[in-house]
ModelCIF file with pLDDT and N, C-alpha, C, O atoms, coordinates in Angstrom:
data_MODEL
#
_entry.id   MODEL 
#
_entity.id                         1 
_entity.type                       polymer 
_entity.pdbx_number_of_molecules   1 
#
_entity_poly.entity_id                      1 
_entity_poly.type                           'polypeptide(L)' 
_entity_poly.nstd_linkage                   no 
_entity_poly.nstd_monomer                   no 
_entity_poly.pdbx_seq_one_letter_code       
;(UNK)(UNK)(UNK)(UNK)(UNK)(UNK)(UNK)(UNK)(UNK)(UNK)(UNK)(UNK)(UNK)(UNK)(UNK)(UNK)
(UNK)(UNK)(UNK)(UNK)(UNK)(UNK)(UNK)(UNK)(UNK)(UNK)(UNK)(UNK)(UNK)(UNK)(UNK)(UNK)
(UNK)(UNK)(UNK)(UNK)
;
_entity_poly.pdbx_seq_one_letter_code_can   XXXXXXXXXXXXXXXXXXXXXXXXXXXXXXXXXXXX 
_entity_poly.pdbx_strand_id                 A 
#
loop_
_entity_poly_seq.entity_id 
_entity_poly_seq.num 
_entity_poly_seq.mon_id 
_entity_poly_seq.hetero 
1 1  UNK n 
1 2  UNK n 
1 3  UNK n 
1 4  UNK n 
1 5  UNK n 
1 6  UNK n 
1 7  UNK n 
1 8  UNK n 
1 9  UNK n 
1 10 UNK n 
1 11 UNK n 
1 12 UNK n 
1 13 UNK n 
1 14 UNK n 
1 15 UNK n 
1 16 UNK n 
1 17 UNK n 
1 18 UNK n 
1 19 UNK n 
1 20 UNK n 
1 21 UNK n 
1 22 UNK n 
1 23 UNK n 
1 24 UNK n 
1 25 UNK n 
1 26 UNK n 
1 27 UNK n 
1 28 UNK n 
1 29 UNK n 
1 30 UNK n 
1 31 UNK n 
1 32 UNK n 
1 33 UNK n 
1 34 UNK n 
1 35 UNK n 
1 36 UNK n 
#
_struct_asym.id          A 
_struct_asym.entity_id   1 
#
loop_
_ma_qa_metric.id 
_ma_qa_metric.mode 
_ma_qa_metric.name 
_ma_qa_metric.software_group_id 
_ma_qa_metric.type 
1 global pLDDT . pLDDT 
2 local  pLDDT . pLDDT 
#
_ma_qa_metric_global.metric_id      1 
_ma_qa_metric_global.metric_value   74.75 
_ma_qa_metric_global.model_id       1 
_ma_qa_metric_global.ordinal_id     1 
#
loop_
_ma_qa_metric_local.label_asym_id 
_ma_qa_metric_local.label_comp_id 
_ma_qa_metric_local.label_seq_id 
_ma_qa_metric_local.metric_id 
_ma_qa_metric_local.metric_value 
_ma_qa_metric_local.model_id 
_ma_qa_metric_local.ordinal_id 
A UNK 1  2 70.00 1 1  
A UNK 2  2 68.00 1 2  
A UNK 3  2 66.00 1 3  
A UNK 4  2 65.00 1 4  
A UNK 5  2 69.00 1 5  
A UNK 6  2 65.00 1 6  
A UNK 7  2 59.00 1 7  
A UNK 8  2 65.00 1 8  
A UNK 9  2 64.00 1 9  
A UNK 10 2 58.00 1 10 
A UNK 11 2 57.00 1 11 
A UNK 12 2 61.00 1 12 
A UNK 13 2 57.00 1 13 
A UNK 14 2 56.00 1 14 
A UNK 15 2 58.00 1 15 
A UNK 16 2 56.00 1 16 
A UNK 17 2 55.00 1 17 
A UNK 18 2 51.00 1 18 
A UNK 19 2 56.00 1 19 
A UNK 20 2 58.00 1 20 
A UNK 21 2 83.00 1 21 
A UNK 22 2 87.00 1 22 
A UNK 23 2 89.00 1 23 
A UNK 24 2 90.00 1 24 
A UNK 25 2 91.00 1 25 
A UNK 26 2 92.00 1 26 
A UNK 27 2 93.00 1 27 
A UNK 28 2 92.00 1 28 
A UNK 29 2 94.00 1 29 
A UNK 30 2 95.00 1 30 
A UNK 31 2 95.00 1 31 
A UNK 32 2 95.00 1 32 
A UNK 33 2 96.00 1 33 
A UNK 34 2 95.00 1 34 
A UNK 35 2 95.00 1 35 
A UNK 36 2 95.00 1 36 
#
loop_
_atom_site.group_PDB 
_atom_site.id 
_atom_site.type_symbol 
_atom_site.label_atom_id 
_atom_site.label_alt_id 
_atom_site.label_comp_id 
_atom_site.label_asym_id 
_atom_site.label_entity_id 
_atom_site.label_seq_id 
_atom_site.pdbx_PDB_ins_code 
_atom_site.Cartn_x 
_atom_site.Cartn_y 
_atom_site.Cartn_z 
_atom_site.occupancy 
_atom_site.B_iso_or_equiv 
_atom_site.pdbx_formal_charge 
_atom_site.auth_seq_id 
_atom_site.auth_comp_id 
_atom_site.auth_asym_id 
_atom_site.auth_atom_id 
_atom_site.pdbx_PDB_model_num 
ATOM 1   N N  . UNK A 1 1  ? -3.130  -22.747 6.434  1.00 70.00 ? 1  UNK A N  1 
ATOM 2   C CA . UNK A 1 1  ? -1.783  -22.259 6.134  1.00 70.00 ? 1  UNK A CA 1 
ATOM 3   C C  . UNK A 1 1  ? -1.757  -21.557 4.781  1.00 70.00 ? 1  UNK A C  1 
ATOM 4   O O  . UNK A 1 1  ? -0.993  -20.599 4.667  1.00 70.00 ? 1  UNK A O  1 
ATOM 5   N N  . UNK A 1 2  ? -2.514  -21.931 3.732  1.00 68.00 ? 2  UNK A N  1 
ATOM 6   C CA . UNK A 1 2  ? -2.569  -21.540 2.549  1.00 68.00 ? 2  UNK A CA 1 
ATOM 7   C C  . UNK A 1 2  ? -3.290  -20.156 2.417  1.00 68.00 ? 2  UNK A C  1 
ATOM 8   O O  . UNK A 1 2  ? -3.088  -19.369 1.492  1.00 68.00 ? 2  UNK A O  1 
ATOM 9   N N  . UNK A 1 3  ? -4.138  -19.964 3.435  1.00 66.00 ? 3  UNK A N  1 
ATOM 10  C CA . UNK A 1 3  ? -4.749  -18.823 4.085  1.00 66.00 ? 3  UNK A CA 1 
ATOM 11  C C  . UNK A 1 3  ? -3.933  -17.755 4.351  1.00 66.00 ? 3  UNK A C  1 
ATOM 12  O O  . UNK A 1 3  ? -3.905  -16.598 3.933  1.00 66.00 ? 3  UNK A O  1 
ATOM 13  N N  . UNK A 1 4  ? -3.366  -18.295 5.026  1.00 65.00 ? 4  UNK A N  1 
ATOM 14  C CA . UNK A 1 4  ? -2.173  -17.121 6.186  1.00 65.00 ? 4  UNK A CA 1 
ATOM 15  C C  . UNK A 1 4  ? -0.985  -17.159 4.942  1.00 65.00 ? 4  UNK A C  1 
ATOM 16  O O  . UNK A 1 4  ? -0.281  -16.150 4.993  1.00 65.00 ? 4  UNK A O  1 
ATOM 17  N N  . UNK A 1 5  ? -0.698  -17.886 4.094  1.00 69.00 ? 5  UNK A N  1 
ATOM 18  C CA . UNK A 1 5  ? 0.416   -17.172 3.461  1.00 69.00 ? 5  UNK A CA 1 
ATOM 19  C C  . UNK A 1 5  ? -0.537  -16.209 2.526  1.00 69.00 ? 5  UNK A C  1 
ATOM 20  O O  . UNK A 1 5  ? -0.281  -15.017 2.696  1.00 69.00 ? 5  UNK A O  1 
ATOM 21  N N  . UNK A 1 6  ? -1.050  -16.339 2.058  1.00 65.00 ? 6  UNK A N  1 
ATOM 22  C CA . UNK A 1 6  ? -2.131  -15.606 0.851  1.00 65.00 ? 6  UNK A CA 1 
ATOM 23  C C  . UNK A 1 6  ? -2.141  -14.337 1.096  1.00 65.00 ? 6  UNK A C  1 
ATOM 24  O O  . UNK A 1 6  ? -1.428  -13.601 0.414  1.00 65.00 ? 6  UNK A O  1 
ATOM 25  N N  . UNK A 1 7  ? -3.075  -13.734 2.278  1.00 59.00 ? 7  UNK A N  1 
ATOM 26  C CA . UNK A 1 7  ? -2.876  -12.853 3.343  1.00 59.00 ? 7  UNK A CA 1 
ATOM 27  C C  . UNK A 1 7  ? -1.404  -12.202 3.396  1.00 59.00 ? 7  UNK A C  1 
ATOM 28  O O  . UNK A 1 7  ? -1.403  -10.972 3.335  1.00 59.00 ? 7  UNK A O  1 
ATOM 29  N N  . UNK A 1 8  ? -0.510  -12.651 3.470  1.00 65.00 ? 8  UNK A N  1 
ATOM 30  C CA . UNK A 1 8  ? 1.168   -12.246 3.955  1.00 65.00 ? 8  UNK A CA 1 
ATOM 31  C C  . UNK A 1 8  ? 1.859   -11.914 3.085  1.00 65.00 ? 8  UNK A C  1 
ATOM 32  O O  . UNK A 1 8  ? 2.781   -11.107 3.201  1.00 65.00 ? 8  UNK A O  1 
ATOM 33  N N  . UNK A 1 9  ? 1.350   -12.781 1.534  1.00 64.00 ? 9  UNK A N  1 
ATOM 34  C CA . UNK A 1 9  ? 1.563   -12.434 -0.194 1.00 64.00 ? 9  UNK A CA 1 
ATOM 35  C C  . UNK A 1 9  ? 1.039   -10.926 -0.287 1.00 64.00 ? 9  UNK A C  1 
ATOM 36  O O  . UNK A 1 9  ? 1.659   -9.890  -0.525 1.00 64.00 ? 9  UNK A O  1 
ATOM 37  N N  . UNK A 1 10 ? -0.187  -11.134 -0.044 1.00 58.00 ? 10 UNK A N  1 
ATOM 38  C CA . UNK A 1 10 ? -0.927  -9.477  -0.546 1.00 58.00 ? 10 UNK A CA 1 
ATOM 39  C C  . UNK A 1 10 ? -0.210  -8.727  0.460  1.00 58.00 ? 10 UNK A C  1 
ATOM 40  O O  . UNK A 1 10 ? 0.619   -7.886  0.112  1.00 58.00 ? 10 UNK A O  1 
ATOM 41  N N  . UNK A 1 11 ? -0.454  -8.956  1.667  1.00 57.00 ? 11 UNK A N  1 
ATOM 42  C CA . UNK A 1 11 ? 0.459   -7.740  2.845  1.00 57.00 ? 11 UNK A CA 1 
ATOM 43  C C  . UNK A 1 11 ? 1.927   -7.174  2.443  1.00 57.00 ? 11 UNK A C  1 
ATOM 44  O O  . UNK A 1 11 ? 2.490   -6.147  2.822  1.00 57.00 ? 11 UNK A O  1 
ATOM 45  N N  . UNK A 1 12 ? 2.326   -8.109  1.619  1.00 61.00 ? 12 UNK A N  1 
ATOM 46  C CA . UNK A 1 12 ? 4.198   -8.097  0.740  1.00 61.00 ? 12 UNK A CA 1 
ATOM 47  C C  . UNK A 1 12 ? 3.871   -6.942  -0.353 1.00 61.00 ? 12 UNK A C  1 
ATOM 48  O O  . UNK A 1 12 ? 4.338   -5.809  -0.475 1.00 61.00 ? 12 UNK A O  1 
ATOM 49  N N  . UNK A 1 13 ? 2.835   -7.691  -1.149 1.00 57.00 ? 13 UNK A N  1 
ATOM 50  C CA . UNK A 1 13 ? 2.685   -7.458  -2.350 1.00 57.00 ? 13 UNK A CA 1 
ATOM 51  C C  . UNK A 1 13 ? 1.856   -5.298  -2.358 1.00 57.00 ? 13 UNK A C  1 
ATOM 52  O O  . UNK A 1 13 ? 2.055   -4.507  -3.280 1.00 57.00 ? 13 UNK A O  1 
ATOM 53  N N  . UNK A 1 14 ? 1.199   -5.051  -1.333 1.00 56.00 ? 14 UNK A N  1 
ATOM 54  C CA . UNK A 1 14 ? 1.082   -4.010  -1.403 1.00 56.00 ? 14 UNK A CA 1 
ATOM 55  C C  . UNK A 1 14 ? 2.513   -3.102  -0.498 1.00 56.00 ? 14 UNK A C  1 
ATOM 56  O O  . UNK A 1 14 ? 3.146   -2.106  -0.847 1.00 56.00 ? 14 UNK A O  1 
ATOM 57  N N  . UNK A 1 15 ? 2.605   -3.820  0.537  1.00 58.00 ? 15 UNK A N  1 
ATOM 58  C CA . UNK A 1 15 ? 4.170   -3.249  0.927  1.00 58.00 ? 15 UNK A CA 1 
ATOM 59  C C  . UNK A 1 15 ? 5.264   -2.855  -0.033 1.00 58.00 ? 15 UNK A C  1 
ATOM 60  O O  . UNK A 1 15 ? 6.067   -1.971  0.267  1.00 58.00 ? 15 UNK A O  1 
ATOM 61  N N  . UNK A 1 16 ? 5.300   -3.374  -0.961 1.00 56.00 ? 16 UNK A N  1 
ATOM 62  C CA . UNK A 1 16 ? 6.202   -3.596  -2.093 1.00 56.00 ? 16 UNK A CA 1 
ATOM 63  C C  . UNK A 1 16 ? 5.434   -2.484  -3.182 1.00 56.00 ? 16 UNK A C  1 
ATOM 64  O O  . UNK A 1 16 ? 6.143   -1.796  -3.917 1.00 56.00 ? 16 UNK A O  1 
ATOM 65  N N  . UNK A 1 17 ? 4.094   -2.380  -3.215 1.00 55.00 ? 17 UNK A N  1 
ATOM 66  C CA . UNK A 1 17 ? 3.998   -1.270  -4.221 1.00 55.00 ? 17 UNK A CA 1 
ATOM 67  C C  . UNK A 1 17 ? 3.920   -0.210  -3.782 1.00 55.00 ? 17 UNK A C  1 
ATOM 68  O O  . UNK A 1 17 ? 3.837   0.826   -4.442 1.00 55.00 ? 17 UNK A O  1 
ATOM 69  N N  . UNK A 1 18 ? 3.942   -0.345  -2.138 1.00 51.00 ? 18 UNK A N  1 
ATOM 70  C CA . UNK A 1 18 ? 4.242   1.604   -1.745 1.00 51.00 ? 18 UNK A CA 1 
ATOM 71  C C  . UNK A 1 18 ? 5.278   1.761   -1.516 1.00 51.00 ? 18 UNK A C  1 
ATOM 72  O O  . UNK A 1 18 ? 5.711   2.913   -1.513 1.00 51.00 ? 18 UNK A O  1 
ATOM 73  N N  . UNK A 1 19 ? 6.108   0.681   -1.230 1.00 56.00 ? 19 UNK A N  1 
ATOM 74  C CA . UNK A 1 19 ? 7.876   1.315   -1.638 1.00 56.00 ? 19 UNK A CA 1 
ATOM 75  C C  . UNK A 1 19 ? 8.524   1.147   -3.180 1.00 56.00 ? 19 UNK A C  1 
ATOM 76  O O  . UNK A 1 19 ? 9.715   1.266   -3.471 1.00 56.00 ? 19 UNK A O  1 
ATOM 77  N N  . UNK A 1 20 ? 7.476   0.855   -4.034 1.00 58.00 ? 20 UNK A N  1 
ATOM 78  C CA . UNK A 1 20 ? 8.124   0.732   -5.495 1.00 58.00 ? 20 UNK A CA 1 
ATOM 79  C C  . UNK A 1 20 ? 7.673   1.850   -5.854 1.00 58.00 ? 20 UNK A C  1 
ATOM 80  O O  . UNK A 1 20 ? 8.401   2.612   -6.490 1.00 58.00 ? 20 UNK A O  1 
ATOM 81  N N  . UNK A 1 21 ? 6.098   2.269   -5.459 1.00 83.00 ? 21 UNK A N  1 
ATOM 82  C CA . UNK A 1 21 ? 5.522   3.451   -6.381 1.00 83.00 ? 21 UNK A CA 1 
ATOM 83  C C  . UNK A 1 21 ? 5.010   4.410   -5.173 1.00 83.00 ? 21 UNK A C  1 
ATOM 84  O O  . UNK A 1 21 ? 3.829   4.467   -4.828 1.00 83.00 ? 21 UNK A O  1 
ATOM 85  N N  . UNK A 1 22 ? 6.149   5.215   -4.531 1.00 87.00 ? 22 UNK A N  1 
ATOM 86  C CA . UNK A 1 22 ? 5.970   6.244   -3.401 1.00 87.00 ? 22 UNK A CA 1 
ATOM 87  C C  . UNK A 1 22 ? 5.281   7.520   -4.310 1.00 87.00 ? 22 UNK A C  1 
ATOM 88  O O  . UNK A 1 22 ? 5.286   8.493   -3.556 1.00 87.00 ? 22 UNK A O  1 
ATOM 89  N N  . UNK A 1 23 ? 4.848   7.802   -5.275 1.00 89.00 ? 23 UNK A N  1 
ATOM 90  C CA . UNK A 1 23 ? 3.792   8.605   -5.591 1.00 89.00 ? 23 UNK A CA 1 
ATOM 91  C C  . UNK A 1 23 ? 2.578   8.966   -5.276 1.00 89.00 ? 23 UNK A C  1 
ATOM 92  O O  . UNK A 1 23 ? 1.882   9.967   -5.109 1.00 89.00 ? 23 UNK A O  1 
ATOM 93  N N  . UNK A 1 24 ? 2.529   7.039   -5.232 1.00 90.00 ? 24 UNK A N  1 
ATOM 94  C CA . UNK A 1 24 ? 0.956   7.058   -5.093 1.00 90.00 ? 24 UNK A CA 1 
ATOM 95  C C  . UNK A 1 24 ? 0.522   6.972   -3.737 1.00 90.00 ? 24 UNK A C  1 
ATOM 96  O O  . UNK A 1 24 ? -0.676  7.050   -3.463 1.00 90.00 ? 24 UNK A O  1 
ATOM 97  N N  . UNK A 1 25 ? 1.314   6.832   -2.954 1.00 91.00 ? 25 UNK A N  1 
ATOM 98  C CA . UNK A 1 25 ? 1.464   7.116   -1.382 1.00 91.00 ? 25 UNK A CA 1 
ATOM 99  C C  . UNK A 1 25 ? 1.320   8.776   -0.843 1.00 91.00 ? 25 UNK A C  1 
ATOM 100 O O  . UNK A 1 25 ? 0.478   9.303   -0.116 1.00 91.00 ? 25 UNK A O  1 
ATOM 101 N N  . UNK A 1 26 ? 2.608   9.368   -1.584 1.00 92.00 ? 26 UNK A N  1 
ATOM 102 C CA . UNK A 1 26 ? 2.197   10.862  -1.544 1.00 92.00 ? 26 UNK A CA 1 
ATOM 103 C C  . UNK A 1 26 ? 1.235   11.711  -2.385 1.00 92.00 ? 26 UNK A C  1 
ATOM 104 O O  . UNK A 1 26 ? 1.229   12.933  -2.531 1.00 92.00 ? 26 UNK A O  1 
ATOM 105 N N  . UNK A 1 27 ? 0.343   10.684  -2.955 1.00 93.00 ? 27 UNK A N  1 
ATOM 106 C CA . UNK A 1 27 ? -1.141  11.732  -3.815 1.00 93.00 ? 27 UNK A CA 1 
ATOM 107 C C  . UNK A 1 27 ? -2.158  11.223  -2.603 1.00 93.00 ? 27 UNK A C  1 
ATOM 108 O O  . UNK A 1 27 ? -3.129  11.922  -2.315 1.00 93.00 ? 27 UNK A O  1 
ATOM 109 N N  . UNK A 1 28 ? -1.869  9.853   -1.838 1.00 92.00 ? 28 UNK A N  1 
ATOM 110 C CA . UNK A 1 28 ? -2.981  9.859   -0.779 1.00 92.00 ? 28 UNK A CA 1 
ATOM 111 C C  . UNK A 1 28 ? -2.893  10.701  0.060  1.00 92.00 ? 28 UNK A C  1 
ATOM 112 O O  . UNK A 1 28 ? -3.914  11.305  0.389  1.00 92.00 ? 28 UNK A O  1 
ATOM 113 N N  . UNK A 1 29 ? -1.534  11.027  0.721  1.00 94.00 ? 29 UNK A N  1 
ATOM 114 C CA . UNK A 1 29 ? -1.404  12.387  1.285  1.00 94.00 ? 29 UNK A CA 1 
ATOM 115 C C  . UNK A 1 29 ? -1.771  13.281  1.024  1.00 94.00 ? 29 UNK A C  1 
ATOM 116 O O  . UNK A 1 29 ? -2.028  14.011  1.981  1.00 94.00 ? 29 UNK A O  1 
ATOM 117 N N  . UNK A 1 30 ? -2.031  13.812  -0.287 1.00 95.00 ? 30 UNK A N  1 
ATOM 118 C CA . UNK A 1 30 ? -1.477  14.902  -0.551 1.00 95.00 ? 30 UNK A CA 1 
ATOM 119 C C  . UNK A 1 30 ? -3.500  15.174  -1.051 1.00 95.00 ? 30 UNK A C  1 
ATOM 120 O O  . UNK A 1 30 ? -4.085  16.153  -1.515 1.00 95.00 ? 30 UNK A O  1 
ATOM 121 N N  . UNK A 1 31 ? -3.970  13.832  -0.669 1.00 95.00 ? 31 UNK A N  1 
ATOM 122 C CA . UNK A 1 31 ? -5.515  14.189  -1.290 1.00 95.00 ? 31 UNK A CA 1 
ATOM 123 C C  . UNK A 1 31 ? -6.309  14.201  0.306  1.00 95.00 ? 31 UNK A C  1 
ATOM 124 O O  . UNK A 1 31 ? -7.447  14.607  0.539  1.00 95.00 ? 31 UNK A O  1 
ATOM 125 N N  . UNK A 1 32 ? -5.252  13.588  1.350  1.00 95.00 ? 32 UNK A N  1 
ATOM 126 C CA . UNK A 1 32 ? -6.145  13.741  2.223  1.00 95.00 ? 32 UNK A CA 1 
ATOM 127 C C  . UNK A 1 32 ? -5.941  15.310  3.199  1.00 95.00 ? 32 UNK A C  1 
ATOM 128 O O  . UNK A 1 32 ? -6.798  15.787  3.944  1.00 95.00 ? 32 UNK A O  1 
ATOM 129 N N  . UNK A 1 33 ? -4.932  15.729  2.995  1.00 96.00 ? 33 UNK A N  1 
ATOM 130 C CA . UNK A 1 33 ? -4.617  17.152  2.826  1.00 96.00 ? 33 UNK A CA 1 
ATOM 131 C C  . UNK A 1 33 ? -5.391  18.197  2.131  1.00 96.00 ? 33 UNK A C  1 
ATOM 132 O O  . UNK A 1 33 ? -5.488  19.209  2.827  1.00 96.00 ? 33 UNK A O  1 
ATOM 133 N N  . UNK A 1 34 ? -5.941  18.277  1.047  1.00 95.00 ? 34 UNK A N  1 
ATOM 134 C CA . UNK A 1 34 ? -7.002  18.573  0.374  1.00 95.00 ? 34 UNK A CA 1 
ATOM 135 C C  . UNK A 1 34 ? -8.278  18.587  1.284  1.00 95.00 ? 34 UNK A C  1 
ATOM 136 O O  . UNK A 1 34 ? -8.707  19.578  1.876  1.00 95.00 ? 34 UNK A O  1 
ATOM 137 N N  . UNK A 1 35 ? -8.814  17.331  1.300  1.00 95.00 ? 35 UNK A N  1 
ATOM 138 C CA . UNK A 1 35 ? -9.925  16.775  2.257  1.00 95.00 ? 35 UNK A CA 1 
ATOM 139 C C  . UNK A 1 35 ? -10.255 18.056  3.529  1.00 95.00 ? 35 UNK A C  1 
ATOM 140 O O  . UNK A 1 35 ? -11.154 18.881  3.694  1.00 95.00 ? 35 UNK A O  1 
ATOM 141 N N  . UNK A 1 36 ? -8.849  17.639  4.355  1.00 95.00 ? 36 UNK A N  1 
ATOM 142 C CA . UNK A 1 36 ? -8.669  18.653  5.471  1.00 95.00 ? 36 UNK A CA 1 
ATOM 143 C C  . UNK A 1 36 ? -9.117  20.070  5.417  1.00 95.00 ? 36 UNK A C  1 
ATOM 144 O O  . UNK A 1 36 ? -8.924  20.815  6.378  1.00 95.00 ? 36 UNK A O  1 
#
């Protein structure tokens, strides 16, 4: 159980930094666009 919340913390915890810091969401875009 301590497992599966841990897991569900980080799954929050990065959920939470691509809706806190949508930048860095649109430079992955915007690098895999590049790439292309």
């Amino acid at each position: 159980e301590e497992i599966k919340e841990e897991v569900k913390t980080e799954d929050q915890t990065a959920e939470e930094k691509s809706e806190e810091n949508p930048l860095e969401k649109e430079l992955s875009d915007v690098k895999e666009q590049l790439m292309r």
